[in-house]
N, C-alpha and C. Protein backbone atom coordinates (compact mmCIF):
# COMPACT_ATOMS: atom_id res chain seq x y z
N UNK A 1 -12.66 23.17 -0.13
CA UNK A 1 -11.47 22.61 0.47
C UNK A 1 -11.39 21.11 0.17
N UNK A 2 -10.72 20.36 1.16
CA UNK A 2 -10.50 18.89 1.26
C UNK A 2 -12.24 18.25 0.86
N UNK A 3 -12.59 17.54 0.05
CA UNK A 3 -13.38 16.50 -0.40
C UNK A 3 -13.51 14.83 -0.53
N UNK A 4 -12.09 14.53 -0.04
CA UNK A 4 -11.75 12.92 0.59
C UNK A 4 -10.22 12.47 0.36
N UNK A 5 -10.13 11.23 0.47
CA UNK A 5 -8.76 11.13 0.42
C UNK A 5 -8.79 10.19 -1.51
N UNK A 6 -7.88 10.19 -2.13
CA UNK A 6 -7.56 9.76 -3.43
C UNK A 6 -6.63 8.28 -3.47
N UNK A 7 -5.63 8.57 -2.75
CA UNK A 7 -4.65 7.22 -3.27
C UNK A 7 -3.38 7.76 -1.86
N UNK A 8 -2.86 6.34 -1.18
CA UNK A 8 -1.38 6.51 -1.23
C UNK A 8 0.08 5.91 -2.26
N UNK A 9 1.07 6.74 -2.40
CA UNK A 9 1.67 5.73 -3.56
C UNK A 9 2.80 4.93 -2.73
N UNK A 10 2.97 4.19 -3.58
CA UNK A 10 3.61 2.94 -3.23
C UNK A 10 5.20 3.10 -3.55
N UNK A 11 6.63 3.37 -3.78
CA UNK A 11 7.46 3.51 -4.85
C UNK A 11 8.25 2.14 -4.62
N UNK A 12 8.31 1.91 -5.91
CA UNK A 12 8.82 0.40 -6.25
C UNK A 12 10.19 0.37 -7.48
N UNK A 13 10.89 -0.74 -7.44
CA UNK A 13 11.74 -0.55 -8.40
C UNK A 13 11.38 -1.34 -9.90
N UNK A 14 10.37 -2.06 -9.65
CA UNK A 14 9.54 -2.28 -11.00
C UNK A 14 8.40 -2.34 -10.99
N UNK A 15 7.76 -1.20 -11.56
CA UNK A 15 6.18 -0.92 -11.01
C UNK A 15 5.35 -2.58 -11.62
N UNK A 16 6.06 -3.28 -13.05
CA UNK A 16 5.37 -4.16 -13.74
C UNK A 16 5.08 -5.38 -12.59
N UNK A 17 6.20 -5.61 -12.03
CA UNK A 17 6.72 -6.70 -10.67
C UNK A 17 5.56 -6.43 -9.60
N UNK A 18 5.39 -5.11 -9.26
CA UNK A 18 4.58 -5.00 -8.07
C UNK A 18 3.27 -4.89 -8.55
N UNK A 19 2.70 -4.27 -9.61
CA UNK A 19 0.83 -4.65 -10.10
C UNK A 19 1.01 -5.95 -9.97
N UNK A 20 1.60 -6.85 -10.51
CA UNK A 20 1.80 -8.60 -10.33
C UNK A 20 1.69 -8.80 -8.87
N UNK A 21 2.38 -8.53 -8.47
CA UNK A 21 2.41 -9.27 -7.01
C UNK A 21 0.99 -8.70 -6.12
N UNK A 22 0.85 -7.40 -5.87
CA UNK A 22 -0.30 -6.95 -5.49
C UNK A 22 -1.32 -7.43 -5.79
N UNK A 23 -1.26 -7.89 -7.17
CA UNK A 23 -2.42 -8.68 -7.78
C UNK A 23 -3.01 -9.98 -7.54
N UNK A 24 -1.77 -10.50 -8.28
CA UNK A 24 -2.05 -12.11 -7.23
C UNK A 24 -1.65 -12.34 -5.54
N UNK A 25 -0.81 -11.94 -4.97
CA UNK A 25 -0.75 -11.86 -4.00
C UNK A 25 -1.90 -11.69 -2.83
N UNK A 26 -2.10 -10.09 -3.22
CA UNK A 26 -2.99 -9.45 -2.39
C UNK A 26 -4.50 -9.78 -2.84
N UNK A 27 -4.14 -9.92 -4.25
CA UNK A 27 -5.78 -10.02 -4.35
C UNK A 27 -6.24 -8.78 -5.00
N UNK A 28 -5.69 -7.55 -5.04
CA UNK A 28 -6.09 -6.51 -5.93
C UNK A 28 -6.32 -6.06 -7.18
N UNK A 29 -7.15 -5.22 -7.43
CA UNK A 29 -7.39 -5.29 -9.06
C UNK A 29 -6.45 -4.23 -9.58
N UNK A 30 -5.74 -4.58 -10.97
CA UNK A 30 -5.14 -3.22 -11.23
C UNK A 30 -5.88 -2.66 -12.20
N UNK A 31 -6.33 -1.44 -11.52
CA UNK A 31 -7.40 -0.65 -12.56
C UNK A 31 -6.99 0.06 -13.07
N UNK A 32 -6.00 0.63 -13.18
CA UNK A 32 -5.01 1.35 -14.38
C UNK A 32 -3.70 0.37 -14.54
N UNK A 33 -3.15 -0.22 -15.87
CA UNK A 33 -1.94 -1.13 -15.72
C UNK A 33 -0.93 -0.06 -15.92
N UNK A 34 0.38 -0.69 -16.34
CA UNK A 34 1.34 0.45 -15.95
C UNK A 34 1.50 0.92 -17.00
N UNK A 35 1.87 2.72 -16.92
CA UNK A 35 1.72 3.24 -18.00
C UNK A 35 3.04 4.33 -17.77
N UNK A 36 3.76 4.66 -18.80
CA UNK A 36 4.39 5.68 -18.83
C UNK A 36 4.68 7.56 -19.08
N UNK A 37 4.66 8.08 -18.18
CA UNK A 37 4.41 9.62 -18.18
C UNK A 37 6.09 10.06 -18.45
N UNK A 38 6.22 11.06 -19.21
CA UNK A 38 7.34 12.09 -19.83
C UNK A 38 6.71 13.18 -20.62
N UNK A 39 7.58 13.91 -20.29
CA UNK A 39 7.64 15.31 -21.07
C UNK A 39 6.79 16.23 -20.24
N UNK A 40 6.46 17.67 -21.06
CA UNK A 40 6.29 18.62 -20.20
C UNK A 40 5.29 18.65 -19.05
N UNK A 41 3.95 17.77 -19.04
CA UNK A 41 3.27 18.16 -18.14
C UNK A 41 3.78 17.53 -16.91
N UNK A 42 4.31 16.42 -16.93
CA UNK A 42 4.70 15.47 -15.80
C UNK A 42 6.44 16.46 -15.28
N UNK A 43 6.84 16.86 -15.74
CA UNK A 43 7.81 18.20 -15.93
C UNK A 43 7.69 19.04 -15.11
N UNK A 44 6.35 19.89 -15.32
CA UNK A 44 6.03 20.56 -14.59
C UNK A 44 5.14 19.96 -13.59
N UNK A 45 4.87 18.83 -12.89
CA UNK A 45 4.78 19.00 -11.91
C UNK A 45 5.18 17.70 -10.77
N UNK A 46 6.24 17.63 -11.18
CA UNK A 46 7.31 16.75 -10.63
C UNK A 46 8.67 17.23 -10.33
N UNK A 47 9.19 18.51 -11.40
CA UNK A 47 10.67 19.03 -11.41
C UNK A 47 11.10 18.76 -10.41
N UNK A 48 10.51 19.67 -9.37
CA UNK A 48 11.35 20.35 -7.92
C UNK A 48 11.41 19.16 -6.78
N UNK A 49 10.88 17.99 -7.02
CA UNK A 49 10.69 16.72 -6.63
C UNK A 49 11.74 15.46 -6.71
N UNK A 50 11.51 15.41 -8.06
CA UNK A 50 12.43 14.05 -8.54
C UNK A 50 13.42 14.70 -9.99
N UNK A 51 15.03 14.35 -9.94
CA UNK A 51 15.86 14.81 -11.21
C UNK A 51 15.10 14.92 -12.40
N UNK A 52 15.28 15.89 -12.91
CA UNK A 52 14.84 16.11 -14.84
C UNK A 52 15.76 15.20 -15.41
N UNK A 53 15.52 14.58 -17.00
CA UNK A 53 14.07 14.71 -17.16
C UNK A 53 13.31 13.74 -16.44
N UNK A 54 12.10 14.41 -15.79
CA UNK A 54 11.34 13.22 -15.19
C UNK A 54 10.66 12.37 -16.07
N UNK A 55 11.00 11.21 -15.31
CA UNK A 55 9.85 9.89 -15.58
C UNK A 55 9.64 9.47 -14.85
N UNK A 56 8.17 8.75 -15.07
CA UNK A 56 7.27 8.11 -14.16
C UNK A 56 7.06 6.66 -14.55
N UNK A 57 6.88 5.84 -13.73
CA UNK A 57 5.72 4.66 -14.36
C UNK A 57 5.20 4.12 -13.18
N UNK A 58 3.91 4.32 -13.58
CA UNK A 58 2.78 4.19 -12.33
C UNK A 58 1.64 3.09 -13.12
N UNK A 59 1.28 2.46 -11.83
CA UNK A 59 -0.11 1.75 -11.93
C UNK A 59 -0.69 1.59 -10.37
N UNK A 60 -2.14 1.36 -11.11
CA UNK A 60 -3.31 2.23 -9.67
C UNK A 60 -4.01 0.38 -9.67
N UNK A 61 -3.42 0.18 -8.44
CA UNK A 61 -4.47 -1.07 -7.93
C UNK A 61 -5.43 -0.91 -6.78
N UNK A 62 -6.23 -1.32 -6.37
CA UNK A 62 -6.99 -1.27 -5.02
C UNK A 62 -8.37 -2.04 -5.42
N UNK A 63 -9.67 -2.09 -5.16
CA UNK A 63 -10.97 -2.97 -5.15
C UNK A 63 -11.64 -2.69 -5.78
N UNK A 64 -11.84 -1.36 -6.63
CA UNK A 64 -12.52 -0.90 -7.96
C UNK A 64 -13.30 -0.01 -7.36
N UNK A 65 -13.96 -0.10 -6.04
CA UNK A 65 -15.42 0.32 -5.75
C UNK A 65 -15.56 1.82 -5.55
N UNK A 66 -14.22 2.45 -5.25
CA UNK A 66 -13.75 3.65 -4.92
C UNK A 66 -12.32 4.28 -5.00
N UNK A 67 -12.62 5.72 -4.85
CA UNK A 67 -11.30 6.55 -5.07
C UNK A 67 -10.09 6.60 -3.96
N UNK A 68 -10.23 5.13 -3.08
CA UNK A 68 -9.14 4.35 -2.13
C UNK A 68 -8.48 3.87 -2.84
N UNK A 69 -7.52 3.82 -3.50
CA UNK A 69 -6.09 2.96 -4.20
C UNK A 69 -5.30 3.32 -3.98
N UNK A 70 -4.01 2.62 -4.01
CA UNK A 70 -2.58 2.54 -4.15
C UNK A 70 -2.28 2.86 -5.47
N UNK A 71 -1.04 3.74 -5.68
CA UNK A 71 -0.49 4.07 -6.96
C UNK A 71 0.91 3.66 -6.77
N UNK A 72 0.96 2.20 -7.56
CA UNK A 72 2.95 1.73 -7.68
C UNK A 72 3.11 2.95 -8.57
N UNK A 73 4.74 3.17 -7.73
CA UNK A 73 5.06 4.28 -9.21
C UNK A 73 6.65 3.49 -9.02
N UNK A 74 7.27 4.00 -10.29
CA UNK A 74 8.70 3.80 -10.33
C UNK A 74 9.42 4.81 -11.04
N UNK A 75 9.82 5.80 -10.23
CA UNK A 75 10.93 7.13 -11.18
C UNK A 75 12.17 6.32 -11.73
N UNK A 76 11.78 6.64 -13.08
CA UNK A 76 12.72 5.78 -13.58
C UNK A 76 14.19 6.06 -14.08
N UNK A 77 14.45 7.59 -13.83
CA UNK A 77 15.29 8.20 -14.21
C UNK A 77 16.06 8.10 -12.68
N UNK A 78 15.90 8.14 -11.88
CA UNK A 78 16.10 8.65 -10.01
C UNK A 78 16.51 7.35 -9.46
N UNK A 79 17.95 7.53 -9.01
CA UNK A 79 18.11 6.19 -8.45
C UNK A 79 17.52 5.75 -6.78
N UNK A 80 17.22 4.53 -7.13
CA UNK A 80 15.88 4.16 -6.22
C UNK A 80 17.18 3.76 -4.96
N UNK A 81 16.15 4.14 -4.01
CA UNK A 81 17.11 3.44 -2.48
C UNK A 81 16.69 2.66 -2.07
N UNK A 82 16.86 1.23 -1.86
CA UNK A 82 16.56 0.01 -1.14
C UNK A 82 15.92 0.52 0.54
N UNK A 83 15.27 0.26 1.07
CA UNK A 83 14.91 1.03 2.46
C UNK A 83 16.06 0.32 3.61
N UNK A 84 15.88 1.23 4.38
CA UNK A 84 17.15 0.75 5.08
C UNK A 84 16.51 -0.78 6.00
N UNK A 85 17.94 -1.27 6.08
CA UNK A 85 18.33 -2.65 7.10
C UNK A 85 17.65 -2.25 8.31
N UNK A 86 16.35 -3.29 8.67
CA UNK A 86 16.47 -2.54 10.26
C UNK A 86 15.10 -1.16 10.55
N UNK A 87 14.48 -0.95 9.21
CA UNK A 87 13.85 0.28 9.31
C UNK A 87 13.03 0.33 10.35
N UNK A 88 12.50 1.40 11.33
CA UNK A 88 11.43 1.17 12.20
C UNK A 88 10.27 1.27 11.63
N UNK A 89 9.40 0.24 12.13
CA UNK A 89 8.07 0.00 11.32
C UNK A 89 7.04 0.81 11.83
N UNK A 90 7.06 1.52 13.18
CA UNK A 90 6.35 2.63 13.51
C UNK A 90 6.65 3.73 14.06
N UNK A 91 7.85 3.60 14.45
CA UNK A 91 8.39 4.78 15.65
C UNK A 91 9.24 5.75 14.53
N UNK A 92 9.56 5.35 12.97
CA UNK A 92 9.81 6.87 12.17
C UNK A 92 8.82 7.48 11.61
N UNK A 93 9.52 8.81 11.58
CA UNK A 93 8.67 10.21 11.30
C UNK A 93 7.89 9.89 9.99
N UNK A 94 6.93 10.16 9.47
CA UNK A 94 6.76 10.10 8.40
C UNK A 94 5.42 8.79 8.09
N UNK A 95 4.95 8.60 7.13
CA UNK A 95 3.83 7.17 6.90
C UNK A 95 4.75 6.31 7.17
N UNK A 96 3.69 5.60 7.89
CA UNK A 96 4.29 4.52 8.28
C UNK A 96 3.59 3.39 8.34
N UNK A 97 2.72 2.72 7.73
CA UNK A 97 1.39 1.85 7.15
C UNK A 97 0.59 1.83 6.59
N UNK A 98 0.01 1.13 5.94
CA UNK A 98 -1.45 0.95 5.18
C UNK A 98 -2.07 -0.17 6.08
N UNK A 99 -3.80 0.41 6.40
CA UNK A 99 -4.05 -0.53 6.58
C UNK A 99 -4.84 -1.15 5.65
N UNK A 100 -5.19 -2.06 5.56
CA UNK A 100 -6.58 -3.10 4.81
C UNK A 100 -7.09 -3.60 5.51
N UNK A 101 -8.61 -3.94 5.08
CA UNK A 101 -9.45 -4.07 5.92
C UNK A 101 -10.15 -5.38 5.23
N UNK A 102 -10.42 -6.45 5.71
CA UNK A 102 -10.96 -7.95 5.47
C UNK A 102 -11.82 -8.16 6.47
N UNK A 103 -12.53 -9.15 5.83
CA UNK A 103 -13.86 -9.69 6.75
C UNK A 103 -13.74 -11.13 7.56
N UNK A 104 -11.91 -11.40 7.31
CA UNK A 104 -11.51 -12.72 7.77
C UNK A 104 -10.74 -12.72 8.14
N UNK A 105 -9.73 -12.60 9.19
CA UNK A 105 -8.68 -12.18 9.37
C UNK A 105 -7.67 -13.43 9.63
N UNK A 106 -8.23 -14.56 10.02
CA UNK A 106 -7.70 -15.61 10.04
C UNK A 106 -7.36 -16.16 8.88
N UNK A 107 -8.45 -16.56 7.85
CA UNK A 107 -8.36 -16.94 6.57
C UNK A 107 -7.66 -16.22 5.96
N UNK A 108 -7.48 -14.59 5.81
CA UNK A 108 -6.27 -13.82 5.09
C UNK A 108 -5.67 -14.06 5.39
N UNK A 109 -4.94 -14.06 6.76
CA UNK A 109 -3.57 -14.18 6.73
C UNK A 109 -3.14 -15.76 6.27
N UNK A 110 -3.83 -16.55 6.48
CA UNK A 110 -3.42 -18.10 6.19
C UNK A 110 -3.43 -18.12 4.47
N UNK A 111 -4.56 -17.17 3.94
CA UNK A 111 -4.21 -17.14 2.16
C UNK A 111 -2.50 -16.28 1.96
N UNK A 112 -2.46 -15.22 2.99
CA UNK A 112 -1.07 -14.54 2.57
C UNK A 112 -0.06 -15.51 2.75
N UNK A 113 0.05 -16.20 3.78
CA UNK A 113 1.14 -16.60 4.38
C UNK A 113 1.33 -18.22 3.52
N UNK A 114 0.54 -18.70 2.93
CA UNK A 114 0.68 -19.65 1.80
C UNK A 114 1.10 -19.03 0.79
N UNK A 115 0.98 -18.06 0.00
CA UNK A 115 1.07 -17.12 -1.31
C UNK A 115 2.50 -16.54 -0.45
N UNK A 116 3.23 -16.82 0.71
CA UNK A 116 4.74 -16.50 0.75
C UNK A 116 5.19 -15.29 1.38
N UNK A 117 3.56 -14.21 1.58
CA UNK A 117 3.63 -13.44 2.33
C UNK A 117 4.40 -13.52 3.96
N UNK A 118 5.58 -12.88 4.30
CA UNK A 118 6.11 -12.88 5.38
C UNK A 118 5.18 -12.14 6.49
N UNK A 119 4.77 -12.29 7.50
CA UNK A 119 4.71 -10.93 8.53
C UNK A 119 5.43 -10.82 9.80
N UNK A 120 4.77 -9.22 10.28
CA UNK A 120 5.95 -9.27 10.65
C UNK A 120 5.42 -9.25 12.24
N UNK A 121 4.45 -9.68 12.76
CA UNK A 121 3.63 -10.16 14.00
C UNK A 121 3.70 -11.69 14.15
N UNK A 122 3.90 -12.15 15.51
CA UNK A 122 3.72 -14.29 15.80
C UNK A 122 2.09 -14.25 15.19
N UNK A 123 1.18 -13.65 15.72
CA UNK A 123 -0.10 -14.02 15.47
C UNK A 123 -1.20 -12.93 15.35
N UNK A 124 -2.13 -13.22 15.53
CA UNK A 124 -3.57 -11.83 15.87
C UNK A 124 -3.75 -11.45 16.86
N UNK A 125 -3.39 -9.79 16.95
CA UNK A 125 -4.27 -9.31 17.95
C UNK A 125 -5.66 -8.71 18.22
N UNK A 126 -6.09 -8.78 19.27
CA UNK A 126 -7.20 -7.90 19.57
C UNK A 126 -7.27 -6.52 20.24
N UNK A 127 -7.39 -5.61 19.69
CA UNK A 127 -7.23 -4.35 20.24
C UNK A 127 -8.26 -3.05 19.42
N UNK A 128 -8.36 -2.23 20.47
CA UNK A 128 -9.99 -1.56 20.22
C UNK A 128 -11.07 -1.86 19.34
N UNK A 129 -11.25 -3.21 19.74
CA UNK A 129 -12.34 -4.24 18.97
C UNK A 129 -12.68 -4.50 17.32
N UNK A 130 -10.90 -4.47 17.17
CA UNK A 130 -10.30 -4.79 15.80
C UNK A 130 -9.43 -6.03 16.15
N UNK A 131 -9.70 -6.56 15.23
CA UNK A 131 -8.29 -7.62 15.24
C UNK A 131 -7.26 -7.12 14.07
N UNK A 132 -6.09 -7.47 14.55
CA UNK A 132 -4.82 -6.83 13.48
C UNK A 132 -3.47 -7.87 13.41
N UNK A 133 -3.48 -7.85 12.17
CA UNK A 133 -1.79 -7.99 12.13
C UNK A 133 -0.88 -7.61 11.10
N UNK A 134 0.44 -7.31 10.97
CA UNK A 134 0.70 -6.82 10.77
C UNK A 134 1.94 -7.44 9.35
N UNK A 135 2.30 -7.27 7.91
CA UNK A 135 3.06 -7.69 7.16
C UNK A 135 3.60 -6.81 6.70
N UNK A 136 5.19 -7.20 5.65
CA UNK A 136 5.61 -5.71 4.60
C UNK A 136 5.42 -6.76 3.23
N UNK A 137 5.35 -5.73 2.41
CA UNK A 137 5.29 -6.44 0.80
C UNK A 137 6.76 -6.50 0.62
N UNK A 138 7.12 -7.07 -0.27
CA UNK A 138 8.56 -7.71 -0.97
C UNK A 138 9.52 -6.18 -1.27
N UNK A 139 9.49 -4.86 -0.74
CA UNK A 139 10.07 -3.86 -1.30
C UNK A 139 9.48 -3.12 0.47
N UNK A 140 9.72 -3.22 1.28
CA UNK A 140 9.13 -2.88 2.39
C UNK A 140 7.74 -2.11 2.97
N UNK A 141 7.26 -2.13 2.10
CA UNK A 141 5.97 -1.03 2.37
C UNK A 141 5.36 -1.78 3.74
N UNK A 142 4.82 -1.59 4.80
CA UNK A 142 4.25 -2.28 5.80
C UNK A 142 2.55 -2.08 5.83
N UNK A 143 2.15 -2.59 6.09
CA UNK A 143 0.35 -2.75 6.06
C UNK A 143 -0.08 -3.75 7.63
N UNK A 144 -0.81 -3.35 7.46
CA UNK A 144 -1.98 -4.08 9.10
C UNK A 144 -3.05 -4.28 8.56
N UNK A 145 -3.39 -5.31 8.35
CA UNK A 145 -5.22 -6.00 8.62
C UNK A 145 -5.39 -5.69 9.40
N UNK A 146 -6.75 -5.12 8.42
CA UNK A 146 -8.06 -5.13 10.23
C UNK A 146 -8.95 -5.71 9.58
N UNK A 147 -9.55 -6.36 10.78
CA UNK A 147 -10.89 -7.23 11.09
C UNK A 147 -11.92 -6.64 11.63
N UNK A 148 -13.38 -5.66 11.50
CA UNK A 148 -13.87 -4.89 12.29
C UNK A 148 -15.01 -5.65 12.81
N UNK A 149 -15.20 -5.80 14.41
CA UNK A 149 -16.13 -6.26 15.05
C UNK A 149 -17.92 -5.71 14.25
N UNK A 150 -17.60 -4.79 14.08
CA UNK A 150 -19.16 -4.12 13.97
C UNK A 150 -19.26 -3.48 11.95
N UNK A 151 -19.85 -4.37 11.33
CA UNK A 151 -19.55 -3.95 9.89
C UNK A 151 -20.48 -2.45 9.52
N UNK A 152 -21.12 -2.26 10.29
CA UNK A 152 -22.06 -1.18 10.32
C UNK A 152 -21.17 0.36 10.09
N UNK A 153 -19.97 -0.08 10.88
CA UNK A 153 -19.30 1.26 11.45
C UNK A 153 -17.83 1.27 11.08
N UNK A 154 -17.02 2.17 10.56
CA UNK A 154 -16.09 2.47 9.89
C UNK A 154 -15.03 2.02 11.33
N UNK A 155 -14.03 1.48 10.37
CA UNK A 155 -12.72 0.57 10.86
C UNK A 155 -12.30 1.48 12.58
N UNK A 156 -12.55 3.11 12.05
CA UNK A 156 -11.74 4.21 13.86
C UNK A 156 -13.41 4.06 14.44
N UNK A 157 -14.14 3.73 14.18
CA UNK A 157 -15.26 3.99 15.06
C UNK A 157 -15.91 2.48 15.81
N UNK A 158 -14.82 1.48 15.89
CA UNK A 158 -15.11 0.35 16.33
C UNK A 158 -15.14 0.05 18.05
N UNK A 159 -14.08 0.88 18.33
CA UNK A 159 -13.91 1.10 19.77
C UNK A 159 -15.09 2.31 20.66
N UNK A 160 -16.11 2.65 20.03
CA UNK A 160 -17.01 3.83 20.33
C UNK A 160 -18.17 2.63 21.11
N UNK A 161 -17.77 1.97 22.39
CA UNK A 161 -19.23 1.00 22.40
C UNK A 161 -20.05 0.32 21.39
């Protein structure tokens, strides 16, 4: 069965724009740059998904160390929808964040928020012995830093005493 988790994707209207920004911005490595998929295999298993003929263009950023990354993609055939005015950042159905996880939470956000990063929290909170806050990237995707009190123990197991 299930063996771990792989990637969430990202969809962007220029995948080239967002490895850039993710990159310098965030700080991420892009370990696949962007590359273009067509024809039959991406065909078959995209059809019933996104309009024929499909295209893709994807690139895989995240920290190198593991099979945790983000995949920008951009269907390039499929007209892209701007996200709506107003979207709810947690209360709709569906994903609704990424988090990342830093060992500074002060210093990140003061590197994001120089590098032009908006967020969308006044400051840091503390809550089940994480600190968090909360930004969207330039195309709305939303993400939360966490800060974990105890480096021993994975980001949900911080609040366990």
């Amino acid at each position: 069965m299930l063996t771990g988790f792989a990637h969430a994707a990202v969809c962007v209207p220029d995948v080239e724009a967002a490895a850039q920004w993710y990159s310098e911005v965030l700080g991420l490595r892009i370990l696949s740059p962007p590359y273009e998929m067509s024809g039959d295999a991406i065909e078959r298993d995209m059809a019933e998904l996104v309009p024929s003929p499909v295209v893709v263009k994807a690139a895989i950023v995240g920290l190198g160390g593991d099979d945790h990354v983000l995949e920008l993609i951009e269907y390039r055939r499929a007209a892209a929808r701007a996200p709506r005015e107003g979207r709810p950042v947690i209360t709709e159905i569906g994903l609704t964040h990424v988090g990342l996880v830093c060992d500074d939470i002060d210093d990140t956000r003061r590197e994001l928020e120089e590098r032009g990063v908006i967020f969308l929290t006044v400051g840091i909170a503390d809550v089940a012995s994480l600190r968090t806050s909360w930004f969207r990237d330039p195309w709305g995707t939303v993400f939360i830093l966490i800060e974990k009190r105890f480096d021993d123990r994975p980001y949900w197991r911080q609040f366990a005493g």
